[in-house]
Protein backbone atom coordinates (compact mmCIF):
# COMPACT_ATOMS: atom_id res chain seq x y z
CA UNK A 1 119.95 67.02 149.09
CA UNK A 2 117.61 65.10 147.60
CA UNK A 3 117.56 64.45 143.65
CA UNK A 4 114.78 67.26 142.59
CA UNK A 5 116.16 70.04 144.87
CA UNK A 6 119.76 69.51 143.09
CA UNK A 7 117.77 69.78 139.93
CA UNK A 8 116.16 72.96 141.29
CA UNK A 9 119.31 74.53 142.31
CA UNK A 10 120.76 73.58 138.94
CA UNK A 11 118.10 75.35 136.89
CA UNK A 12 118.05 78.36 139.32
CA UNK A 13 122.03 78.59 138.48
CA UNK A 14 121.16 78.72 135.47
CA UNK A 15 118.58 81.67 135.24
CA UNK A 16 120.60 83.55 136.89
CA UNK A 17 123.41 82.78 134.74
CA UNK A 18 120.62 84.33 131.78
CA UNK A 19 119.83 86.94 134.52
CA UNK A 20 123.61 88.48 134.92
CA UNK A 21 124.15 88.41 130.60
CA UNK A 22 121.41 90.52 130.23
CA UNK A 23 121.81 92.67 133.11
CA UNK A 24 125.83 93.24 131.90
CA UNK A 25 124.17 93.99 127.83
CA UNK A 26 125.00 97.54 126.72
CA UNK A 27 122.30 99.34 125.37
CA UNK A 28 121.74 103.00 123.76
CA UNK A 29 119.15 104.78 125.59
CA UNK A 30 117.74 106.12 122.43
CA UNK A 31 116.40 102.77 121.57
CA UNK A 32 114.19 102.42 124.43
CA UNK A 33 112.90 105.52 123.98
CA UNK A 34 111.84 105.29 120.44
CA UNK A 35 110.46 101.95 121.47
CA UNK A 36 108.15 103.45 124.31
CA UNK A 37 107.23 106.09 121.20
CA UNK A 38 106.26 103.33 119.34
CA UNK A 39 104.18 101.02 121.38
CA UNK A 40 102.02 104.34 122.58
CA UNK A 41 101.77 105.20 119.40
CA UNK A 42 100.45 102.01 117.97
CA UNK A 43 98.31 101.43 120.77
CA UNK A 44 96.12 104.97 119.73
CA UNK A 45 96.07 104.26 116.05
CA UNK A 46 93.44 101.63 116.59
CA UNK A 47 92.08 101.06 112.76
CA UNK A 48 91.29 97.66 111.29
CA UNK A 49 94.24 96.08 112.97
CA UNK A 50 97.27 96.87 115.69
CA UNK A 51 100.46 95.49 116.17
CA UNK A 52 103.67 97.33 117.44
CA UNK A 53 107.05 96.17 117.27
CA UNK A 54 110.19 95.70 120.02
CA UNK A 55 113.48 96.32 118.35
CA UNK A 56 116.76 94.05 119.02
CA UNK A 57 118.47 96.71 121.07
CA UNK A 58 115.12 97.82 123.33
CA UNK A 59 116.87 94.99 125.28
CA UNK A 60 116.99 97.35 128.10
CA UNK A 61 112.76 97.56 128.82
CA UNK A 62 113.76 93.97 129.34
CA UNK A 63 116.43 94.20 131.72
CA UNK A 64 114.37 96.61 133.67
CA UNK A 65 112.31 93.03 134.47
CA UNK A 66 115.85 91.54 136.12
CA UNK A 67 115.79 92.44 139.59
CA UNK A 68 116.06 89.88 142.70
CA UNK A 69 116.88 86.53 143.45
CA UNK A 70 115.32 84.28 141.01
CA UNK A 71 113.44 81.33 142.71
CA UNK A 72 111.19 78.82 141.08
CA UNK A 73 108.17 76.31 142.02
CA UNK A 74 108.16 72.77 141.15
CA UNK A 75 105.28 73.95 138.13
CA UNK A 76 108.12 76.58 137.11
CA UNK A 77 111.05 74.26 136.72
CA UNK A 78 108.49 71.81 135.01
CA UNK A 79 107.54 74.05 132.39
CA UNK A 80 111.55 75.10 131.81
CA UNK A 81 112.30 71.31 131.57
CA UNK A 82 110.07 70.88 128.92
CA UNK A 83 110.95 73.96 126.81
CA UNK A 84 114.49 73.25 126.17
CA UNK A 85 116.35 76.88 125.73
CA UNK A 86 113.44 79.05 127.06
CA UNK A 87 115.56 80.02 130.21
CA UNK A 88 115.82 83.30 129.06
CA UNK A 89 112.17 83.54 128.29
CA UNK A 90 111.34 82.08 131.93
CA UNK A 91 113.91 85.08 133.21
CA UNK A 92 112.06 87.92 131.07
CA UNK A 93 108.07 86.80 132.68
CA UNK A 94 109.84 86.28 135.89
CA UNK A 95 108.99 89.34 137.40
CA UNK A 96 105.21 89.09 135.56
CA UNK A 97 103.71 88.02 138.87
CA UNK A 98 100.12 86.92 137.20
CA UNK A 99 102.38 85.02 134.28
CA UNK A 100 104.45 83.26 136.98
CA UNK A 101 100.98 82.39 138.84
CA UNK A 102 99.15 81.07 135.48
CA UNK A 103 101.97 78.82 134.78
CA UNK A 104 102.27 77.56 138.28
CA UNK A 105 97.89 76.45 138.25
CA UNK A 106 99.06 74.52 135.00
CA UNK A 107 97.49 77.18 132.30
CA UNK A 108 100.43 76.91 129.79
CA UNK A 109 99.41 74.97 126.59
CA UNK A 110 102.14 73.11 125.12
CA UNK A 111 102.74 73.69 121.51
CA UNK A 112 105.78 72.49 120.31
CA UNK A 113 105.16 72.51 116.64
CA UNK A 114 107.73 73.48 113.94
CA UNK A 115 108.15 74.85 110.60
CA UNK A 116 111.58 73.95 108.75
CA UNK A 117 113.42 74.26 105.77
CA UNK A 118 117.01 75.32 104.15
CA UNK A 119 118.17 74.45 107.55
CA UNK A 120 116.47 77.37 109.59
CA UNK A 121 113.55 76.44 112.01
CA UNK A 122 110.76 78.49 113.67
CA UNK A 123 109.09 76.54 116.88
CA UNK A 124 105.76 78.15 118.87
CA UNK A 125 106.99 76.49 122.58
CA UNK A 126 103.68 76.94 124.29
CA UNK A 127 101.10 79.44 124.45
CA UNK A 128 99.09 80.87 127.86
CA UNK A 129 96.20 82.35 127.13
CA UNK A 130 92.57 83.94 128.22
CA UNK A 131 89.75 86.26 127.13
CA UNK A 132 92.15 89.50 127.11
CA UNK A 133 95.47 88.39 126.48
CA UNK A 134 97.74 85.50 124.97
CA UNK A 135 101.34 85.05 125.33
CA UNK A 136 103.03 82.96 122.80
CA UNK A 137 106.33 81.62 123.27
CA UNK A 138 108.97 80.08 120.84
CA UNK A 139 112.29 79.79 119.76
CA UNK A 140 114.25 80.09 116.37
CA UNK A 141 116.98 77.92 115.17
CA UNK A 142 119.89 78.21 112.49
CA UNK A 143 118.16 81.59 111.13
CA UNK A 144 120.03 84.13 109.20
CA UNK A 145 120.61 87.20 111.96
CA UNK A 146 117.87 86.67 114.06
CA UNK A 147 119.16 89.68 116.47
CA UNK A 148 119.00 92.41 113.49
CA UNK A 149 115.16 92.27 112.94
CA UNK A 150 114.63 90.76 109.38
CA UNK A 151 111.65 88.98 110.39
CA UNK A 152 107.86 90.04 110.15
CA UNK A 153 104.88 88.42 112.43
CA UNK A 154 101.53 87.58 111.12
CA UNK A 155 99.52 86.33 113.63
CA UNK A 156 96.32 84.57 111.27
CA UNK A 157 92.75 82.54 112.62
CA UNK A 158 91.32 79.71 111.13
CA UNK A 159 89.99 81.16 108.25
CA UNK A 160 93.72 82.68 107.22
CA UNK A 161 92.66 85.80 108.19
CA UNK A 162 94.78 88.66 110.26
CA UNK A 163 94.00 88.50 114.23
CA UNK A 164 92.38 91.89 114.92
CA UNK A 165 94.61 92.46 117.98
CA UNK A 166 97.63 94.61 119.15
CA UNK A 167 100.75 92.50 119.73
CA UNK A 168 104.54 93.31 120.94
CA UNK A 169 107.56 91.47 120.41
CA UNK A 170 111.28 92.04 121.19
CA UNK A 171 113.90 90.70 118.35
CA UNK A 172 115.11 87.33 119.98
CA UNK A 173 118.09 86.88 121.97
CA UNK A 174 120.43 83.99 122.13
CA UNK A 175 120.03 81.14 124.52
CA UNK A 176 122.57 79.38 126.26
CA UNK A 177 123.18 77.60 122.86
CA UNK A 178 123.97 80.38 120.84
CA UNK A 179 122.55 79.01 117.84
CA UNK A 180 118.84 78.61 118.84
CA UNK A 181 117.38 82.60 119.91
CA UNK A 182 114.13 82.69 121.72
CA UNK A 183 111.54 85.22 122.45
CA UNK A 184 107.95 85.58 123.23
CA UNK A 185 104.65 87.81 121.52
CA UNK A 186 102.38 89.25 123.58
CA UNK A 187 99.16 89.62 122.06
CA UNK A 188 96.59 91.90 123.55
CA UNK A 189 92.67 91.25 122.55
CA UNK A 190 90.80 94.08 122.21
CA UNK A 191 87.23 95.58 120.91
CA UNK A 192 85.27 92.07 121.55
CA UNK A 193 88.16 90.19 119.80
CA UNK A 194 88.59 86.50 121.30
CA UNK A 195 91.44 84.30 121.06
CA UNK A 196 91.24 81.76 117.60
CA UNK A 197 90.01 78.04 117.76
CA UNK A 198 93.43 77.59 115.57
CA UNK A 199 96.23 80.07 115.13
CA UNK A 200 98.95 80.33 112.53
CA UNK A 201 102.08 82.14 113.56
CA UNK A 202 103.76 83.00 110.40
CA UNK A 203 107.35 84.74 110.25
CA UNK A 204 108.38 85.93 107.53
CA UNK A 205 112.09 87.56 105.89
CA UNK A 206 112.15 91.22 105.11
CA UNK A 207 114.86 90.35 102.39
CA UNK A 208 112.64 91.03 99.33
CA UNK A 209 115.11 88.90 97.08
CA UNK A 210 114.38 85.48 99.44
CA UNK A 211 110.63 85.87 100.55
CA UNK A 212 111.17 83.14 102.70
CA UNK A 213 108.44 81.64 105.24
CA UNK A 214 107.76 80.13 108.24
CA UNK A 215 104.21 78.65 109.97
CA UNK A 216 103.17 77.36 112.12
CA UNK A 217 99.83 76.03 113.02
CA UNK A 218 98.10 74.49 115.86
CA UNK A 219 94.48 74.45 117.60
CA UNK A 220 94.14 76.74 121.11
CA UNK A 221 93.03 75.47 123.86
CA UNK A 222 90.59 77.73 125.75
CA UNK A 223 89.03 75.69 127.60
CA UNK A 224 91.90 75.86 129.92
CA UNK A 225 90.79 79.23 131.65
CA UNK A 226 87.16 79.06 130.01
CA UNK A 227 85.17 80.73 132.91
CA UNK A 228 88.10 82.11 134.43
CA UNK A 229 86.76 85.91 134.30
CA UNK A 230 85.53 88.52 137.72
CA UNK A 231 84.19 91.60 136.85
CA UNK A 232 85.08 94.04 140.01
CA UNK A 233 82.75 97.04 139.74
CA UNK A 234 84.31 100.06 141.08
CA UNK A 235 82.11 103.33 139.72
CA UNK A 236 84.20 106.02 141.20
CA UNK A 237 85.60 109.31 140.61
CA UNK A 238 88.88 110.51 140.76
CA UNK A 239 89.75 114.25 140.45
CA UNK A 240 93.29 114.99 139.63
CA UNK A 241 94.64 118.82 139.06
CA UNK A 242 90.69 119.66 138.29
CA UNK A 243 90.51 116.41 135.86
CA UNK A 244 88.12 114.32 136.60
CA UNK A 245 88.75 110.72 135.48
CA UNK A 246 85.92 108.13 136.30
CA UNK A 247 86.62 104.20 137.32
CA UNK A 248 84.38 101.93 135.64
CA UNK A 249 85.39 98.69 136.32
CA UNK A 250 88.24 96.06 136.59
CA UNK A 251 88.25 92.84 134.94
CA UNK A 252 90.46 90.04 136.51
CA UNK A 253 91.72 87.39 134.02
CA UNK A 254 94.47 84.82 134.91
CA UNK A 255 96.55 86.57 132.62
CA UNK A 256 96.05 90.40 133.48
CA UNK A 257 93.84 93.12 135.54
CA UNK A 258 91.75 95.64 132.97
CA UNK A 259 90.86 98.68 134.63
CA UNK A 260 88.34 100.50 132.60
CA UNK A 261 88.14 104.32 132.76
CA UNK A 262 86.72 107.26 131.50
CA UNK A 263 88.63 110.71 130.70
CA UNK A 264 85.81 113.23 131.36
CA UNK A 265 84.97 114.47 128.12
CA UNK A 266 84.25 118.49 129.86
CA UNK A 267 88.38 118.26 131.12
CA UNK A 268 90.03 121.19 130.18
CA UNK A 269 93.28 119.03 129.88
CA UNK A 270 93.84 115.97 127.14
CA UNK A 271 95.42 113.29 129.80
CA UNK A 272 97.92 111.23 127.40
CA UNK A 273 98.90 109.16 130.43
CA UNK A 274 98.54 108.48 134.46
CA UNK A 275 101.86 108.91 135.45
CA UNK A 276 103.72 106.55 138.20
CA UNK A 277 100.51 103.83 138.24
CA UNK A 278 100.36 101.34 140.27
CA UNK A 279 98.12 98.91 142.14
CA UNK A 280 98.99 98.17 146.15
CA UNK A 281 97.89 95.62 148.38
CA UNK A 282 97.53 95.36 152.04
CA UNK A 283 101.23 93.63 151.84
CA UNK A 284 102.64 96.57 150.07
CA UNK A 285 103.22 94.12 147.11
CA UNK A 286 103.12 96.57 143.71
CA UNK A 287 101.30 95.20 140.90
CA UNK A 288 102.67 97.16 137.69
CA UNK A 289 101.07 98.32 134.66
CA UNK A 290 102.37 98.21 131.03
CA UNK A 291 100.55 99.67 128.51
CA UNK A 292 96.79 101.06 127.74
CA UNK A 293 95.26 101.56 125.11
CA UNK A 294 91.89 103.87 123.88
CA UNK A 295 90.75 107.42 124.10
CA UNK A 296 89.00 108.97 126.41
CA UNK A 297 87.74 105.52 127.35
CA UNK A 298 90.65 103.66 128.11
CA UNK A 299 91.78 100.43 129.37
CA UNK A 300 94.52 100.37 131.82
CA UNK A 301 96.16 96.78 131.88
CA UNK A 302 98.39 95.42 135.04
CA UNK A 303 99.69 92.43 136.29
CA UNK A 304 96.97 89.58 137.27
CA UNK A 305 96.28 89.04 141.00
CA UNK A 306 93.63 85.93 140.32
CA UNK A 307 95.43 83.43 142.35
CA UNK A 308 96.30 85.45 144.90
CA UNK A 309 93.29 87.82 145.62
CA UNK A 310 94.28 90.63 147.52
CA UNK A 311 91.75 92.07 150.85
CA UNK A 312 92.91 95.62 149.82
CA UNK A 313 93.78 97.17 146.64
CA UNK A 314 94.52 101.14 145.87
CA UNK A 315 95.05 102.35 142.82
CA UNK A 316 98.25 104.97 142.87
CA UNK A 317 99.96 107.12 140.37
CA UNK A 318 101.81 110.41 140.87
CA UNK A 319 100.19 112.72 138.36
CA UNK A 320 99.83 112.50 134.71
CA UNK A 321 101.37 113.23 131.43
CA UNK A 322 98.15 116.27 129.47
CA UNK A 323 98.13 119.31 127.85
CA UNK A 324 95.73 122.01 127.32
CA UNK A 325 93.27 120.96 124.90
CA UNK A 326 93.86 124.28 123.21
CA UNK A 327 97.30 124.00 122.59
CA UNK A 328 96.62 120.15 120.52
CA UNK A 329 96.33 122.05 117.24
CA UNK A 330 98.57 124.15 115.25
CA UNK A 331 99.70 125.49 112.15
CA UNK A 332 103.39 125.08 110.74
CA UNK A 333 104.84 127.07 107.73
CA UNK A 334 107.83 124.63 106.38
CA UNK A 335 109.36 126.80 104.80
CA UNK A 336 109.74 129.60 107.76
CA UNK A 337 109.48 127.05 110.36
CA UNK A 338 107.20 129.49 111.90
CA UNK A 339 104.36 127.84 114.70
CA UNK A 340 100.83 129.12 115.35
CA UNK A 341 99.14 127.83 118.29
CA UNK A 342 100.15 124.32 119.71
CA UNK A 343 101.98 124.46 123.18
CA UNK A 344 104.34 127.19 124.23
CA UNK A 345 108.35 126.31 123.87
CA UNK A 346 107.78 123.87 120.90
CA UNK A 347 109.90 125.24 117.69
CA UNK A 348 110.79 123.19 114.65
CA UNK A 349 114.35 122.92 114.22
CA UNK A 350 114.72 121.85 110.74
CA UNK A 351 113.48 119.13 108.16
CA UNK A 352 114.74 116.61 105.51
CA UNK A 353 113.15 114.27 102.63
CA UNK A 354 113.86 110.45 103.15
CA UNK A 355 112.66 108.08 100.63
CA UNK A 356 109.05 109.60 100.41
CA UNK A 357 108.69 110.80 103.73
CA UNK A 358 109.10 113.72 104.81
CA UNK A 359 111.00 114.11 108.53
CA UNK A 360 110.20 116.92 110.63
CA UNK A 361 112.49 117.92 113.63
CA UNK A 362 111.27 119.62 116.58
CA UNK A 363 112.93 121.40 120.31
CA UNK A 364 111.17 120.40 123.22
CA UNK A 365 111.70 121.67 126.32
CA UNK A 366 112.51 118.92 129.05
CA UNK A 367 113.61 115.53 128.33
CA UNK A 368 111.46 112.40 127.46
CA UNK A 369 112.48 109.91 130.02
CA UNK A 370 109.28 108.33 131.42
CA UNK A 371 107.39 110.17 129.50
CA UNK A 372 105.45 110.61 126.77
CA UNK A 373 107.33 111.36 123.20
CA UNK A 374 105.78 114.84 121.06
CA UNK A 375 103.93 112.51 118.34
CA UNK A 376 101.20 113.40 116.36
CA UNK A 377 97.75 111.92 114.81
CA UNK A 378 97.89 113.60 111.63
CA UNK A 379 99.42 116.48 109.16
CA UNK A 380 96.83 118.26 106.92
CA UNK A 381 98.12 120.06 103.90
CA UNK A 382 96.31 123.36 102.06
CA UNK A 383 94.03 120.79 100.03
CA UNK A 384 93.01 118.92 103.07
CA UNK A 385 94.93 115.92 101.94
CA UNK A 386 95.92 113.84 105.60
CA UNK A 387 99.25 112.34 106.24
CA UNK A 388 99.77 109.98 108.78
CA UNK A 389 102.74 110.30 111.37
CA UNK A 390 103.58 106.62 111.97
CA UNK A 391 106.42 107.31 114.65
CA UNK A 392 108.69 109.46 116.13
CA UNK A 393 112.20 109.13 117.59
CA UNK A 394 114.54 111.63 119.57
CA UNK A 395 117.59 112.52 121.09
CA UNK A 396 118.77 114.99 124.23
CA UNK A 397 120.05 118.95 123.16
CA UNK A 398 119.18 120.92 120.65
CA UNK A 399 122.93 121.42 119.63
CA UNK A 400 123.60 124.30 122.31
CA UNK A 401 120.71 123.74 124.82
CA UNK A 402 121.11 120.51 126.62
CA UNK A 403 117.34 121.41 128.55
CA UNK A 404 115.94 120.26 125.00
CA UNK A 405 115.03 117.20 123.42
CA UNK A 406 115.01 117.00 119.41
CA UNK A 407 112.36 115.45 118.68
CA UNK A 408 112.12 113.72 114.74
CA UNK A 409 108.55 113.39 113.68
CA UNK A 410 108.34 110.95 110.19
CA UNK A 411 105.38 112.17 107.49
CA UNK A 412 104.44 109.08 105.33
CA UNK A 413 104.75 110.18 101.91
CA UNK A 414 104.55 113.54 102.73
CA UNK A 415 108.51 114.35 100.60
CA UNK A 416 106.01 116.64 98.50
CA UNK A 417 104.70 118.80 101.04
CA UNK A 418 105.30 122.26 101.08
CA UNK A 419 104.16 125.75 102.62
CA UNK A 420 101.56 125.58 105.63
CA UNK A 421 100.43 122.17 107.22
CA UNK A 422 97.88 121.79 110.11
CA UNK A 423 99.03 119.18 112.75
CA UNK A 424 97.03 117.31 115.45
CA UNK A 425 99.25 116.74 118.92
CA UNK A 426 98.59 113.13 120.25
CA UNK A 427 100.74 112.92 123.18
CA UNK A 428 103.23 115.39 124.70
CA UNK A 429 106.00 115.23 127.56
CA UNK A 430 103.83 117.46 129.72
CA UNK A 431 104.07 116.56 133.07
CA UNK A 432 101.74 117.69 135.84
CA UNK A 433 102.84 116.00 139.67
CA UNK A 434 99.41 115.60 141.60
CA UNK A 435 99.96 112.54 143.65
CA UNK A 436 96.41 110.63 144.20
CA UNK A 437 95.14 107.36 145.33
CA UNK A 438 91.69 105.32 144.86
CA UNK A 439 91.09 102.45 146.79
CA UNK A 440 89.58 99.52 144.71
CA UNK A 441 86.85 97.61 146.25
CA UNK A 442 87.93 94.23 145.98
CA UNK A 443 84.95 92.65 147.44
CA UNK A 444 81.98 94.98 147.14
């Protein structure tokens, strides 16, 4: 065995060493749920800018990435080399197919810049990015409880000002040195934006008394997939359960496939979500999605295919996740817990001031699991005055009905409200099984 293959073995010995202590982490179910609530919610409430946040114990949407043997290229093992501690980063993109292909044709930037002080250090790793998406990578060093989530991201441009993009992150997780914890953002451009010519990563402590700060700031490198874009156009119709949802387009980027659809404005249903979606080649090889964000226009985003264009492509889902457009608004008397309108089987259970919020619990019939959550886009009191409804958590049974999910919807500043409020429904775990397929005209 030659010199580099013992140092291949050696560093697959050791992802799987990060593979098996995630795969053996307990975590509560509940916590991945209200972080799916949260990431679709964010990714609707598209204002002046979106970001969404992972928490410590969502571990497990991560250790849904740990499956298989874990094998690396000679690119692969470089970039680990160089990034001292990232194994468990490497493990987590893994099963990111377009990631793993990006890094392999050489598209990771190397960052390696630090911010340190009082003996706690912040370092951006590397960065990969292109014209949809950017995927920053770092690790954190002698920081006070990393793992409980007192840190804030700003993510800031040349000028100082806030990125107008949606980005995710998970609290970081120790390396095989237990004092340096690594992680990754994942940003996701949207509405025109473009990656920076400089970005600042700041973190910053949500201990009020300490205020303390990290940044750090470096110059991006685009020209490293400048170019790198194919615009597949598709312009096809699919009907599902009498809903007619049209295929624009899909946009291939190193980094990630956009579809772009349309939700037919004349639909008697509001689809929240395609249910079970997936894109298929002629191998059988699955290429998964992860998140999308818009209206009734929508973009869909998967895993990138560039290097490895597929001759056939179908698009596959098993139904989707709507609800009759009627039943999206109701009335709710908070005093009699009473419903008008809204869908049939929702009750409110009970509710309770917090700070100056106001939480709202509902029964819903069915459970969440990969689903969509009951959330909503806004309350509206007798004046007309709107609340927002930043996020909602649940848990199974209702106390004597294990078919229902309790569902805890959080007013901002709504600990005032009283009597009748109107609420919008935003996504609901309706779930309508109509298996369909498209096939995607790779080259037209």
């Amino acid at each position: 065995m030659t010199d580099e293959q013992k140092s291949f073995v050696t560093l697959e010995e050791r992802l799987n060493a990060r593979k098996t202590e995630y795969e053996t982490m307990p975590v509560p179910d509940a916590a991945y749920q209200a972080v799916q609530s949260g990431i679709r919610q964010a990714a609707r409430k598209r204002k002046s800018r979106l970001r969404w946040y992972m928490s410590s114990i969502s571990a497990a949407a991560l250790i849904l990435l740990f499956t298989g043997c874990i094998r690396v290229s000679p690119a692969f093992a470089s970039f680990v080399e160089q990034l001292p501690g990232m194994e468990g980063i490497v493990s987590m993109i893994r099963q990111d197919k377009g990631l793993m292909m990006a890094i392999d044709k050489s598209l990771l930037q190397k960052v390696g810049v630090t911010d340190e002080h009082d003996g706690a250090s912040v370092t951006v790793e590397g960065i990969i990015t292109d014209e949809s998406r950017m995927v920053i990578f770092y690790t954190m060093k002698g920081m006070k409880d990393p793992e409980k989530g007192g840190y804030d991201i700003d993510l800031l441009d040349e000028n100082g000002k806030d990125l107008p993009v949606g980005f995710s992150y998970a609290y970081p997780t120790p390396s095989l040195d237990e004092n340096v914890y690594e992680n990754m953002i994942d940003v996701i451009f949207t509405d025109g934006a473009s990656p920076p010519e400089e970005l600042s990563v700041v973190f910053k402590s949500r201990d009020t008394a300490s205020a303390e700060e990290w940044k750090m700031t470096f110059p991006v490198d685009k020209n490293l997939t400048k170019g790198m874009k194919k615009v597949i156009p598709v312009n096809q119709t699919l009907t599902v359960d009498g809903q007619r949802i049209d295929v624009k387009q899909a946009t291939l980027y190193p980094t990630r496939l956009v579809l772009d659809v349309n939700f037919d404005p004349k639909n008697t249903k509001k689809v929240f979500g395609l249910s079970d979606l997936q894109l298929v080649d002629e191998q059988g090889r699955a290429w998964r999605t992860d998140t999308s964000t818009g209206g009734d226009e929508r973009s869909i985003y998967f895993e990138s295919m560039y290097f490895s264009i597929p001759k056939k492509l179908t698009l596959q889902g098993s139904g989707f996740s709507g609800l009759d457009k009627k039943d999206l608004d109701l009335s709710l008397d908070l005093k009699s817990h009473q419903i008008t309108g809204g869908p049939p089987g929702l009750k409110m259970v009970g509710s309770k001031v917090e700070g100056k919020d106001l939480i709202i619990d509902f029964s819903v019939a069915g459970s969440m699991d990969g689903g969509f959550v009951l959330s909503f886009g806004n309350v509206t009191d007798s004046a007309g005055k709107s609340y927002e409804v930043p996020g909602s958590s649940w848990s199974s049974g209702d106390g004597t009905d294990d078919s229902h999910t309790i569902v805890s919807s959080t007013v901002e500043n709504g600990a005032k409200l009283k009597g009748e409020v109107k609420m919008n429904i935003s996504t609901y775990p309706m779930k309508v099984k109509s298996p369909f397929s498209l096939d995607i005209p790779v080259n037209p």
